[in-house]
PDB file of N, CA and C in Angstrom:
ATOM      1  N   UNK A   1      15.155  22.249 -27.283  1.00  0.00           N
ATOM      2  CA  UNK A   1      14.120  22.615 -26.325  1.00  0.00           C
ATOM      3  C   UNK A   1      14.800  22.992 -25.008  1.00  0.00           C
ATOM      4  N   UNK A   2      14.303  23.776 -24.203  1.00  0.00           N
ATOM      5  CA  UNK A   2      14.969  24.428 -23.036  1.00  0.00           C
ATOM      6  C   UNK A   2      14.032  23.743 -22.301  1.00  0.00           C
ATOM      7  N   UNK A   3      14.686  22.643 -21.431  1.00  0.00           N
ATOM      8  CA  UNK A   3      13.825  22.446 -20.453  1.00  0.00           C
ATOM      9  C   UNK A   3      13.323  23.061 -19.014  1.00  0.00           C
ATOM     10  N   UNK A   4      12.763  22.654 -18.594  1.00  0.00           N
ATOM     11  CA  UNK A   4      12.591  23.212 -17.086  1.00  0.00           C
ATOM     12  C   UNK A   4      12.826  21.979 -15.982  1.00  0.00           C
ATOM     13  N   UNK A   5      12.270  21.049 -16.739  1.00  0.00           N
ATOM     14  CA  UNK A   5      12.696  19.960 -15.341  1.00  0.00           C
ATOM     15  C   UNK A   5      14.462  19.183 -16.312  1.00  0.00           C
ATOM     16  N   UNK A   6      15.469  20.305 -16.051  1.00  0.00           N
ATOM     17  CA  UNK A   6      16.807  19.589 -16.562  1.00  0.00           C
ATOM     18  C   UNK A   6      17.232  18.139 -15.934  1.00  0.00           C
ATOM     19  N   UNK A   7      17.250  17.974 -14.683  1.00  0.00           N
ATOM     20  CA  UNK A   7      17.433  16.471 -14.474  1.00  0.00           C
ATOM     21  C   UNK A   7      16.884  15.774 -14.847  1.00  0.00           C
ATOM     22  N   UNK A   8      15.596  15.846 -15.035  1.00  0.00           N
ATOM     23  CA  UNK A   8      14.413  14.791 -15.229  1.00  0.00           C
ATOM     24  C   UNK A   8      15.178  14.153 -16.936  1.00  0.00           C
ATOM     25  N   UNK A   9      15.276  15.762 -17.610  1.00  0.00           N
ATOM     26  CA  UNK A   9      15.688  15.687 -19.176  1.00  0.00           C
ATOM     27  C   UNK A   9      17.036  14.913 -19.659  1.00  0.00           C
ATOM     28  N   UNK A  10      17.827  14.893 -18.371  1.00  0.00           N
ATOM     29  CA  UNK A  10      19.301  14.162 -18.678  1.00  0.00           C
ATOM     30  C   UNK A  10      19.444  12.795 -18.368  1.00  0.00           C
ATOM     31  N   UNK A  11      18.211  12.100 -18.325  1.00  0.00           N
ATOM     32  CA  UNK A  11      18.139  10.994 -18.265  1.00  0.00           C
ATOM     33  C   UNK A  11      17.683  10.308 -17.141  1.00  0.00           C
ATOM     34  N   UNK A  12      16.876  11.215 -15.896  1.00  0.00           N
ATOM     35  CA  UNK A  12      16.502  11.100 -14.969  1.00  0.00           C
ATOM     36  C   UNK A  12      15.112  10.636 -15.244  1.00  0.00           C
ATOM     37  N   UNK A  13      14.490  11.047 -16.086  1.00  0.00           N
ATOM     38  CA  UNK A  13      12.919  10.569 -15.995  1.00  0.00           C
ATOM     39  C   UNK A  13      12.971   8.980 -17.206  1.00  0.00           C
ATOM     40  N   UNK A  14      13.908   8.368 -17.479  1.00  0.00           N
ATOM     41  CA  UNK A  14      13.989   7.180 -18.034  1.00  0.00           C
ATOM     42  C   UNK A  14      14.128   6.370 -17.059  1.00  0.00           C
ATOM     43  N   UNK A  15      14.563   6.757 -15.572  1.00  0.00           N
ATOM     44  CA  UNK A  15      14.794   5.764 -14.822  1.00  0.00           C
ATOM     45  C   UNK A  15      13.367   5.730 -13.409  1.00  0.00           C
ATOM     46  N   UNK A  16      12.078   6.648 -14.127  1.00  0.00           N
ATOM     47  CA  UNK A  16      10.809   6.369 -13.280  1.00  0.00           C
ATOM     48  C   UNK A  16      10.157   5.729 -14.448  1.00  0.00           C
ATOM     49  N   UNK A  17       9.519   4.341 -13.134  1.00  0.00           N
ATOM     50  CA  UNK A  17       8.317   3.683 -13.623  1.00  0.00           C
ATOM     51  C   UNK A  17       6.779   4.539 -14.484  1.00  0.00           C
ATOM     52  N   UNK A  18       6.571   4.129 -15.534  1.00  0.00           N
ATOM     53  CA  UNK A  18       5.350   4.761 -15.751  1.00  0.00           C
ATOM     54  C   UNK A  18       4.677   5.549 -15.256  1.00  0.00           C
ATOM     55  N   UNK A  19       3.926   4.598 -14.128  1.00  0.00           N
ATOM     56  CA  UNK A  19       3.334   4.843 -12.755  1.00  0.00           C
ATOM     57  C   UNK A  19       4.071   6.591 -11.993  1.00  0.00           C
ATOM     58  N   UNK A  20       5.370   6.611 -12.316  1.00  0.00           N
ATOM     59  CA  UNK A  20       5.519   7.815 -11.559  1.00  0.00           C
ATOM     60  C   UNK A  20       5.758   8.916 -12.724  1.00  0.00           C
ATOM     61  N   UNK A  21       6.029   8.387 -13.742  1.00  0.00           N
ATOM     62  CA  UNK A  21       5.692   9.692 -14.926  1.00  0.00           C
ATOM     63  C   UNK A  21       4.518  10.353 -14.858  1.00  0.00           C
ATOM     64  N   UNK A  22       3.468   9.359 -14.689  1.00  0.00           N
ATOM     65  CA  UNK A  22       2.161   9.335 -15.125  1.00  0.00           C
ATOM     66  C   UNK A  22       1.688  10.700 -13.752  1.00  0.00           C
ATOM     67  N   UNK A  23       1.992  10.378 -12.294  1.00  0.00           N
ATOM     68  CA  UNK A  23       2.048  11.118 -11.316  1.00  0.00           C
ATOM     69  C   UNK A  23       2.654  12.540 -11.159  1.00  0.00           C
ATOM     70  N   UNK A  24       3.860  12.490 -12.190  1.00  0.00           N
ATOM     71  CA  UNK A  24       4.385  13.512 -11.984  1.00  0.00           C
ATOM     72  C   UNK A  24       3.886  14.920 -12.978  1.00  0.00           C
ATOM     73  N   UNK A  25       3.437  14.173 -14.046  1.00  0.00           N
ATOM     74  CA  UNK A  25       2.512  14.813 -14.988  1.00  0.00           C
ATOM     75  C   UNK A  25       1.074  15.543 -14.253  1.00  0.00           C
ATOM     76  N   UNK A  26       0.444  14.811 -13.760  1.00  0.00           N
ATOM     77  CA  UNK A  26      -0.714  14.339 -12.620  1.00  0.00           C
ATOM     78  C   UNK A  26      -0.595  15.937 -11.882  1.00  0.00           C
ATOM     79  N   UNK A  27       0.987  16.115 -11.370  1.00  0.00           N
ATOM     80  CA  UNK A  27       0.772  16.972 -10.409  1.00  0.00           C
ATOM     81  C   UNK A  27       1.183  18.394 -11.300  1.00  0.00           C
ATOM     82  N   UNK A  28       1.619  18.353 -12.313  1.00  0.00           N
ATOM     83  CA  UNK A  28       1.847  19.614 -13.194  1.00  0.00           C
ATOM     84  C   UNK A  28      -0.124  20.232 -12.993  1.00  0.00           C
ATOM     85  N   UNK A  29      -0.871  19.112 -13.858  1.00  0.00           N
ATOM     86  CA  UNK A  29      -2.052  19.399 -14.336  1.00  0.00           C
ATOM     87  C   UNK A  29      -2.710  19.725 -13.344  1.00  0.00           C
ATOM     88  N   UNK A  30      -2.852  19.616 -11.624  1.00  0.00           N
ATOM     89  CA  UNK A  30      -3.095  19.924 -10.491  1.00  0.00           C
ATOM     90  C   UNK A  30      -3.095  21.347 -10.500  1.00  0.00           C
ATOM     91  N   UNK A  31      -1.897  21.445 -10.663  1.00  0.00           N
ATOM     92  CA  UNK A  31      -1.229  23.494 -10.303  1.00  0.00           C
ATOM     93  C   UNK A  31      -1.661  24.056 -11.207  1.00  0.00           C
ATOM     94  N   UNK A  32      -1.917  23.591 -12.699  1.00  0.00           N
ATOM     95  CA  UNK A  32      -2.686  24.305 -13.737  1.00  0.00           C
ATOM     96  C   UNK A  32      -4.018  24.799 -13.253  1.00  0.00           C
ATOM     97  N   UNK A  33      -4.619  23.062 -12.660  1.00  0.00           N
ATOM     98  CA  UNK A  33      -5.874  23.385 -12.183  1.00  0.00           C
ATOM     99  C   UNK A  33      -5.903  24.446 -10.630  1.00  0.00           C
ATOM    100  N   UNK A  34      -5.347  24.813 -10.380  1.00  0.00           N
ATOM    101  CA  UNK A  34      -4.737  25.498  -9.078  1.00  0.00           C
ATOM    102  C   UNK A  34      -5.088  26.824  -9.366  1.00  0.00           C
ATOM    103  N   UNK A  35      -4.268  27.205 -10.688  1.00  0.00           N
ATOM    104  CA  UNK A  35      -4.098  28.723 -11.085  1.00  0.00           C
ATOM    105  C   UNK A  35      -4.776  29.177 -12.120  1.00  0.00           C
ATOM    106  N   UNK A  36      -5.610  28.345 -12.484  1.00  0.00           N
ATOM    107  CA  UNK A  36      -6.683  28.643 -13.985  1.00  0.00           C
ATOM    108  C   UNK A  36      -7.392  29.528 -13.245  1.00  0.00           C
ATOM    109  N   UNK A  37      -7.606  30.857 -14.329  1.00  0.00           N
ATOM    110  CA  UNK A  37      -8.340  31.602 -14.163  1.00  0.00           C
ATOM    111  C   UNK A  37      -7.827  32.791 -12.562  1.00  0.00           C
ATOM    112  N   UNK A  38      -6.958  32.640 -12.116  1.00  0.00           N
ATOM    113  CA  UNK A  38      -6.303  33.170 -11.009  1.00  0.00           C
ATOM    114  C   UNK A  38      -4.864  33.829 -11.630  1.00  0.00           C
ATOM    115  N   UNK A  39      -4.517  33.007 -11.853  1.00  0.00           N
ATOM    116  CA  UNK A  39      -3.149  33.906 -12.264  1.00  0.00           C
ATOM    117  C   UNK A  39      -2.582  33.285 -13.486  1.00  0.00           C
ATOM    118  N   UNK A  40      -2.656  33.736 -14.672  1.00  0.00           N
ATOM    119  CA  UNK A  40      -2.551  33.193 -15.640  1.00  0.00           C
ATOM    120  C   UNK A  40      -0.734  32.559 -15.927  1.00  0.00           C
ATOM    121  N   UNK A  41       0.253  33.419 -15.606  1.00  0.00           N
ATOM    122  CA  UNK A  41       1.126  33.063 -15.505  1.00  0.00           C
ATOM    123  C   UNK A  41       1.442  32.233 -15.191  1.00  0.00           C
ATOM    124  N   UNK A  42       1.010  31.661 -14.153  1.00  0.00           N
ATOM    125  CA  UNK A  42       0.991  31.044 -13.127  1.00  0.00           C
ATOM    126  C   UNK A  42       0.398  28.993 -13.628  1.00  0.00           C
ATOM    127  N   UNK A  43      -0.433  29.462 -14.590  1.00  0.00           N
ATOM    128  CA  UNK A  43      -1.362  28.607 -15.255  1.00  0.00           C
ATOM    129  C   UNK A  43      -0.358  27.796 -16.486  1.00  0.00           C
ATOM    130  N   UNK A  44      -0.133  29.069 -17.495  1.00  0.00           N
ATOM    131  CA  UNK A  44       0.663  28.837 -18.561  1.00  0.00           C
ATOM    132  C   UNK A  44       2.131  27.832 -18.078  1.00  0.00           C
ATOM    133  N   UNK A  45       2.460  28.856 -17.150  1.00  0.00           N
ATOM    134  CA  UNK A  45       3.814  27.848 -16.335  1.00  0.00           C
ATOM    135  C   UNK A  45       3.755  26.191 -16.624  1.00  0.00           C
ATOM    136  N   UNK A  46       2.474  25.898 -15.516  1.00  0.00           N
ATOM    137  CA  UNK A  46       2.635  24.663 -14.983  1.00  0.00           C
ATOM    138  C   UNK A  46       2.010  23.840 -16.450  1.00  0.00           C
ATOM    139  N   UNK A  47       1.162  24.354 -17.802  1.00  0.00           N
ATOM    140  CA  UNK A  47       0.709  23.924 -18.777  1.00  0.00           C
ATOM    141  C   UNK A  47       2.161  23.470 -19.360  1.00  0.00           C
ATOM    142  N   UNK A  48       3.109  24.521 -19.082  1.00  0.00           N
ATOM    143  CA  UNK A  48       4.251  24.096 -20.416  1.00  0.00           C
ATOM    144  C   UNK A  48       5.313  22.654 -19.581  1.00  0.00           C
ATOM    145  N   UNK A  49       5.236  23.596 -18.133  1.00  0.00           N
ATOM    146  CA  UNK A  49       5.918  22.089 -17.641  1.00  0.00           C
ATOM    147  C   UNK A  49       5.176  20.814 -17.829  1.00  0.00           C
ATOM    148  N   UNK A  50       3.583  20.505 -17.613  1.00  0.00           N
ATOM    149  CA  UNK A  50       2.792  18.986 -18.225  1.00  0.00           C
ATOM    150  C   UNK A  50       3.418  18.814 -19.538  1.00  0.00           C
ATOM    151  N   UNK A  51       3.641  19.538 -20.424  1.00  0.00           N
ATOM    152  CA  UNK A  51       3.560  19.582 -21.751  1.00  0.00           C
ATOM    153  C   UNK A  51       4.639  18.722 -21.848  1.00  0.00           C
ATOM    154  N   UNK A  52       5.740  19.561 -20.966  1.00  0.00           N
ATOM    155  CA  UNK A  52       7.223  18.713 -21.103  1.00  0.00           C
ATOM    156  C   UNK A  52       7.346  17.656 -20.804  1.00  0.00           C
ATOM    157  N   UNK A  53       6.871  17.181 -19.773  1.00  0.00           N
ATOM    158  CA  UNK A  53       6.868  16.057 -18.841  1.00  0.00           C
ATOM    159  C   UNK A  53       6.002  14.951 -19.997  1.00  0.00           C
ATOM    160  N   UNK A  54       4.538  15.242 -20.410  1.00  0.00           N
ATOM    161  CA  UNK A  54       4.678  14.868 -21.580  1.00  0.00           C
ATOM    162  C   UNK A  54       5.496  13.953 -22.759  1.00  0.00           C
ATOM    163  N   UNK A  55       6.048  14.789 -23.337  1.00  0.00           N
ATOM    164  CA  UNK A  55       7.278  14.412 -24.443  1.00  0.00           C
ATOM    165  C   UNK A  55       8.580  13.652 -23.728  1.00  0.00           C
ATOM    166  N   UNK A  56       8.738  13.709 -22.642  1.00  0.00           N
ATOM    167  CA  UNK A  56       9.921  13.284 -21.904  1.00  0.00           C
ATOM    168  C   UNK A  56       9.274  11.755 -22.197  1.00  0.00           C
ATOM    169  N   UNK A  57       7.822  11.560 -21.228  1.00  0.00           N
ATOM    170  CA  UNK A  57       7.230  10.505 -21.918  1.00  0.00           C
ATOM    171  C   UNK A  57       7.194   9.977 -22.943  1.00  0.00           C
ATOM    172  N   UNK A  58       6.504  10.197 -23.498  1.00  0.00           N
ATOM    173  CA  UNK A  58       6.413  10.092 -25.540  1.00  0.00           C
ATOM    174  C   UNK A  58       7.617   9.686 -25.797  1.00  0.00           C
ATOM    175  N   UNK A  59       9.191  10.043 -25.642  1.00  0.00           N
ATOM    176  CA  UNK A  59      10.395   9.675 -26.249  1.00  0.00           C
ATOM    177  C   UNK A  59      10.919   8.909 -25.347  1.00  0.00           C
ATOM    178  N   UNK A  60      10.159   8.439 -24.359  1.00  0.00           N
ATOM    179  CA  UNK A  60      10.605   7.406 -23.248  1.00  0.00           C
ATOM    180  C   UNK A  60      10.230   6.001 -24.169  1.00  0.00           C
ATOM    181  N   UNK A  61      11.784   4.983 -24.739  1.00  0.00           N
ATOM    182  CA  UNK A  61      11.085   3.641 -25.413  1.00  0.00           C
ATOM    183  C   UNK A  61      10.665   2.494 -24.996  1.00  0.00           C
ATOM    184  N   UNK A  62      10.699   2.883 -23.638  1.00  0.00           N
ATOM    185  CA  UNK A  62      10.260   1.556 -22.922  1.00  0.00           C
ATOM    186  C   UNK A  62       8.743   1.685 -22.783  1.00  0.00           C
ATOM    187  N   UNK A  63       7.914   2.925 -23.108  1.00  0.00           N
ATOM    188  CA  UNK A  63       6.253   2.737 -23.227  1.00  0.00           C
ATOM    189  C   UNK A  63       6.481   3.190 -24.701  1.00  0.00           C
ATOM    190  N   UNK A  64       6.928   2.056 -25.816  1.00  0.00           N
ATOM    191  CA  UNK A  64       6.753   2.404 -27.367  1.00  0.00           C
ATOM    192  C   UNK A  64       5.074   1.868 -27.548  1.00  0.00           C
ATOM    193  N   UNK A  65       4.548   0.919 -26.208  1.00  0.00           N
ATOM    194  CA  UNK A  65       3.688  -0.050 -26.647  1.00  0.00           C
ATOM    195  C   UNK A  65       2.979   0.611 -26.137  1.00  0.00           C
ATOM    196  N   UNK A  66       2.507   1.779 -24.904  1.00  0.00           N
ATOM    197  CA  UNK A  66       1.655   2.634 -24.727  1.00  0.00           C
ATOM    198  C   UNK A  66       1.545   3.637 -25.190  1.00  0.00           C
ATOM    199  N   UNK A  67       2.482   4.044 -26.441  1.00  0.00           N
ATOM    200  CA  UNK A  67       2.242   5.238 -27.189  1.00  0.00           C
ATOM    201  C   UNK A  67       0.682   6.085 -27.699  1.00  0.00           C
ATOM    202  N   UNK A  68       0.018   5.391 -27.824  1.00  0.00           N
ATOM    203  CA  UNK A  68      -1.509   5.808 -28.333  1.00  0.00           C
ATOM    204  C   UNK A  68      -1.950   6.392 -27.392  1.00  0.00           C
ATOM    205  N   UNK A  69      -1.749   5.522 -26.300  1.00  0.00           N
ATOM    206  CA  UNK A  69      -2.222   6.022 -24.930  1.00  0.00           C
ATOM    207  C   UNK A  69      -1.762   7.230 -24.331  1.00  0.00           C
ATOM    208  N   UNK A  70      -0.273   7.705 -24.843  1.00  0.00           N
ATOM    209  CA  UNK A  70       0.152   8.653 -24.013  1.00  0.00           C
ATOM    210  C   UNK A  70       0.050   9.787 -24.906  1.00  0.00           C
ATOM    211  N   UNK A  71       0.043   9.755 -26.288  1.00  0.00           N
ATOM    212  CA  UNK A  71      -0.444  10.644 -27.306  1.00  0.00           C
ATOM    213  C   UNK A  71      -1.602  11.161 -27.072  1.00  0.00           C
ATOM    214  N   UNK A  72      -2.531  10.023 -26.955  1.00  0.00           N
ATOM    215  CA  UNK A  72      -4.024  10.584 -26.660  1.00  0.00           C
ATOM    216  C   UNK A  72      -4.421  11.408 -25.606  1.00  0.00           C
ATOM    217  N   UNK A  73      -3.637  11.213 -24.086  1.00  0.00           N
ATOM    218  CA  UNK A  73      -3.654  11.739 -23.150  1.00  0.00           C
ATOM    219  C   UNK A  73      -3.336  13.418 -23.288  1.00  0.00           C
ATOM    220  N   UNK A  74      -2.185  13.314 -24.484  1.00  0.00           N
ATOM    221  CA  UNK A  74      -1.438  14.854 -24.456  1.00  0.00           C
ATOM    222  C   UNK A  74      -2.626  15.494 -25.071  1.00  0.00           C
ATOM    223  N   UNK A  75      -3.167  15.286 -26.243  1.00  0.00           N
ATOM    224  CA  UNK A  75      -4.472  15.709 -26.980  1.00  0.00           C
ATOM    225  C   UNK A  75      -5.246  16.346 -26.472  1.00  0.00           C
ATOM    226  N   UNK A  76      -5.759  15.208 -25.029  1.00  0.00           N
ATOM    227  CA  UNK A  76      -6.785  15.420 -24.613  1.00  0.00           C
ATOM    228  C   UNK A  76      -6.604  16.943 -23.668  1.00  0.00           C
ATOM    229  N   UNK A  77      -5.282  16.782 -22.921  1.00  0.00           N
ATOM    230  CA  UNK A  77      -5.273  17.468 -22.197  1.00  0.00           C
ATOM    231  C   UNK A  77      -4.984  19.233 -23.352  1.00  0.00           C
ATOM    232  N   UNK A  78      -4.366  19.231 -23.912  1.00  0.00           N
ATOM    233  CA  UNK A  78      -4.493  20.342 -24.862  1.00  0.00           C
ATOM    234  C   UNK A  78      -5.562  20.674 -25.135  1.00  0.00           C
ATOM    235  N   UNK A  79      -6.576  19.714 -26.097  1.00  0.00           N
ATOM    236  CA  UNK A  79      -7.846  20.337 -25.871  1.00  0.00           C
ATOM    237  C   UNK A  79      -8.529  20.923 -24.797  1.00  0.00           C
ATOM    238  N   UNK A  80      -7.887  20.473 -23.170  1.00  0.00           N
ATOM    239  CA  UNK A  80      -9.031  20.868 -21.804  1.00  0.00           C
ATOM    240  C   UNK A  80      -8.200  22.369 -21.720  1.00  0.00           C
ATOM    241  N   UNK A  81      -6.918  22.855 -21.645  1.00  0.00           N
ATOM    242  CA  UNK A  81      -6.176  23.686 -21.221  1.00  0.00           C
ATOM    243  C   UNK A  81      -6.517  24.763 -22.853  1.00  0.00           C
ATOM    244  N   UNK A  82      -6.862  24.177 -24.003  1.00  0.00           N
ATOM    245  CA  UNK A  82      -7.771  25.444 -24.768  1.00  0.00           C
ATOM    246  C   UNK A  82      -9.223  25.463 -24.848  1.00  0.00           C
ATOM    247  N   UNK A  83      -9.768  24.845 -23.595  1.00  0.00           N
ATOM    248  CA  UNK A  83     -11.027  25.092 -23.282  1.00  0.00           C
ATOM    249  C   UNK A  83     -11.854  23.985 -23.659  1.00  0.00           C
ATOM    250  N   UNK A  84     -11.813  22.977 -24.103  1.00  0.00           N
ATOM    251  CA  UNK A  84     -12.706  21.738 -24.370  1.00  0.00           C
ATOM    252  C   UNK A  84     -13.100  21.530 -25.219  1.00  0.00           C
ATOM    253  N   UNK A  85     -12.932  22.592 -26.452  1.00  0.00           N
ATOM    254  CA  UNK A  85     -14.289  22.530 -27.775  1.00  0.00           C
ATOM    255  C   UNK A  85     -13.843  21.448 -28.846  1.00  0.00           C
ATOM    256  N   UNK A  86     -12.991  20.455 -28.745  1.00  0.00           N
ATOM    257  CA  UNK A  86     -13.222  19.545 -29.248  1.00  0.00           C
ATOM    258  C   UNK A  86     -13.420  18.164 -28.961  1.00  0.00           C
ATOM    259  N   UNK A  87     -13.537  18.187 -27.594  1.00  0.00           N
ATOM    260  CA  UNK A  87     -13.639  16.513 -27.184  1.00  0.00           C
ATOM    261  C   UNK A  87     -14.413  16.947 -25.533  1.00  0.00           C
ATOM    262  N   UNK A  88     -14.483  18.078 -25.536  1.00  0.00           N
ATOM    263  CA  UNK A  88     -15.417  18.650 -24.048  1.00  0.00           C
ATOM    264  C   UNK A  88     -14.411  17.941 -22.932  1.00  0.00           C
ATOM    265  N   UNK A  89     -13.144  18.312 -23.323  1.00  0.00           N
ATOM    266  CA  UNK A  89     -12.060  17.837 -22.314  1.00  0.00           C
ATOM    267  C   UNK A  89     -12.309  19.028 -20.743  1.00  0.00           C
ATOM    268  N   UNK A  90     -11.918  18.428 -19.490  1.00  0.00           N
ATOM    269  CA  UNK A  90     -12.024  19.144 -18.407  1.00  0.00           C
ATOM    270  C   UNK A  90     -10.271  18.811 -17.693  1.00  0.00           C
ATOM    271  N   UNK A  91     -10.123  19.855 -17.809  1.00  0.00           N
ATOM    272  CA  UNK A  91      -8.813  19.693 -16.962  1.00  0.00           C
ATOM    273  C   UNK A  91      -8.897  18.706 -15.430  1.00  0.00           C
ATOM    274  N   UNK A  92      -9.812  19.051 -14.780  1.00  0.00           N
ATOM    275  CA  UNK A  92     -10.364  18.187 -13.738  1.00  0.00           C
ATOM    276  C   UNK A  92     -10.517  16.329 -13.611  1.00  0.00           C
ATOM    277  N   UNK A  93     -11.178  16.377 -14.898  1.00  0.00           N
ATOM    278  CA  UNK A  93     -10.997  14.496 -15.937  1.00  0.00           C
ATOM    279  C   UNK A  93      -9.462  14.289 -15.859  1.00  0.00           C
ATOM    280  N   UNK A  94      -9.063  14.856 -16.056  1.00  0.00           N
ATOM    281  CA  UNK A  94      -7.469  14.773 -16.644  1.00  0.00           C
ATOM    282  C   UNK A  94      -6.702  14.487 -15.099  1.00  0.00           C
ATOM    283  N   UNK A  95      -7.264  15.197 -14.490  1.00  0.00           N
ATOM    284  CA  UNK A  95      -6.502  14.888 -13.222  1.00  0.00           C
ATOM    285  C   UNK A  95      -6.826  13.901 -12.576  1.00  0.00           C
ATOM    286  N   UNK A  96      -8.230  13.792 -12.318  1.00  0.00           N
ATOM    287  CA  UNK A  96      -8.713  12.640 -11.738  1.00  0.00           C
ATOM    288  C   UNK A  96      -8.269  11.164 -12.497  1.00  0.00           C
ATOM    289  N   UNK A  97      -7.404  11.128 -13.708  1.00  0.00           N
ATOM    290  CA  UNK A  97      -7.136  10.278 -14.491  1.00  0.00           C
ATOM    291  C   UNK A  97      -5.765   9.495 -13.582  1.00  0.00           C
ATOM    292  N   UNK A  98      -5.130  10.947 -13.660  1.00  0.00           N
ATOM    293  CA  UNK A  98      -3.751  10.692 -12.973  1.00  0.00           C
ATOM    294  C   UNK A  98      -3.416  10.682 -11.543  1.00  0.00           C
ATOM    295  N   UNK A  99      -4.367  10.843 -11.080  1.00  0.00           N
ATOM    296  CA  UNK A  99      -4.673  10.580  -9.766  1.00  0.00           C
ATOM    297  C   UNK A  99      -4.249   8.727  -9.428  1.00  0.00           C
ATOM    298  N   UNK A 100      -4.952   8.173  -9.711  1.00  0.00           N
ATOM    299  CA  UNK A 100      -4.715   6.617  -9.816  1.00  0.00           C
ATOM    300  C   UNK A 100      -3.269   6.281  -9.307  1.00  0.00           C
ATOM    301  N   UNK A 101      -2.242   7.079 -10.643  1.00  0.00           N
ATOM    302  CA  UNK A 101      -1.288   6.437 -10.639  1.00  0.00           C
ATOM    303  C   UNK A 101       0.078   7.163  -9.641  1.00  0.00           C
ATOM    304  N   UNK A 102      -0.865   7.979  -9.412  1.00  0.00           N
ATOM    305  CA  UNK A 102       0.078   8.735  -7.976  1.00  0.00           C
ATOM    306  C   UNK A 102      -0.064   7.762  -6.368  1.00  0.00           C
ATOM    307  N   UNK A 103      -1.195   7.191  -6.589  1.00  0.00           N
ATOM    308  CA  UNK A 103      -1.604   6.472  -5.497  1.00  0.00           C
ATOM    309  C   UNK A 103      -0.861   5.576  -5.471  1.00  0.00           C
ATOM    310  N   UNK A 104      -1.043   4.168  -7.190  1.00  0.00           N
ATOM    311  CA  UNK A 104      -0.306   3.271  -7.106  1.00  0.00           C
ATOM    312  C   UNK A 104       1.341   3.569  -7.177  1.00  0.00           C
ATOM    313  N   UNK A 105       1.964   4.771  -7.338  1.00  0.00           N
ATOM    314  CA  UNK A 105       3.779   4.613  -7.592  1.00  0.00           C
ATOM    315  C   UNK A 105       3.754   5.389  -5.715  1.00  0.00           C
ATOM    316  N   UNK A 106       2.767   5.294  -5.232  1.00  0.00           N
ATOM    317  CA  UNK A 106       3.227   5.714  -3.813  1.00  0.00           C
ATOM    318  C   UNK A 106       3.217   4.556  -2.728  1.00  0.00           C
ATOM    319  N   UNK A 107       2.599   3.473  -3.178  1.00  0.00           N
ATOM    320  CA  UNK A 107       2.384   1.924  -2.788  1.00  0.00           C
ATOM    321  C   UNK A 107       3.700   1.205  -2.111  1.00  0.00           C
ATOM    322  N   UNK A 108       3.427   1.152  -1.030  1.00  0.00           N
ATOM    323  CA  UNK A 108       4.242   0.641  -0.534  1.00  0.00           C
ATOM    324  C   UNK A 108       5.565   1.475  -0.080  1.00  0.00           C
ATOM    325  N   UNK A 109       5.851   2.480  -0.212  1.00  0.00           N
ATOM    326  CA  UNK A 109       6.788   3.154   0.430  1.00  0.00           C
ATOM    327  C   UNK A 109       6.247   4.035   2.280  1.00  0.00           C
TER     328      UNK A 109
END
C-alpha cells in the first residue's frame, strides 16, 4: 500500500493514544465533509486518507479488544461516503462521533 501519511505508517501512529487516532481520523472525515459535492478530488483525497488512517488503526494491537468497534466505524463510514443506502449513514454522524475524542486527546494540554 502507498501511503500518504508515511510517518504515521512507520510506526508513528502506534505510538498515539486511541483518543488521538480516533481525532485524527475525525479530521480526515471533516475535509471530506468540507469538499463533498465541491470538488470532488478534493473529497476522494481526504476519503482515501480516513480510509488509511483507518487500517493503520485496525492493525494497531493494542485496540485488538476494540476491533468491532473500529471495523464497524470503517463500514459505517463507507456506507455514508457511498451515499447511505445501507445503514442511512451521514458523513456528518460520523463526524460528530469523532468529535468527542478530539476534545478528550486535547485535554489538558
Amino acid at each position: 500500500m502507498n501511503f500518504q501519511h508515511k510517518e504515521l505508517s512507520k510506526g508513528g501512529w502506534q505510538k498515539l493514544s486511541l483518543a488521538e487516532q480516533f481525532a485524527n481520523i475525525g479530521s480526515e472525515v471533516s475535509r471530506a465533509i468540507r469538499w463533498q459535492g465541491k470538488d470532488e478530488k478534493l473529497f476522494w483525497s481526504a476519503v482515501e486518507r480516513a480510509l488509511e488512517l483507518f487500517y493503520l488503526t485496525m492493525s494497531d494491537l493494542r485496540w485488538h479488544h476494540r476491533l468491532k468497534e473500529i471495523t464497524r466505524l470503517h463500514e459505517v463510514f463507507c456506507d455514508a461516503v457511498l451515499g447511505g443506502e445501507e445503514y442511512n449513514s451521514r458523513l456528518e454522524a460520523i463526524e460528530r462521533y469523532f468529535f468527542y475524542y478530539a476534545l478528550y486527546s486535547r485535554k489538558g494540554r
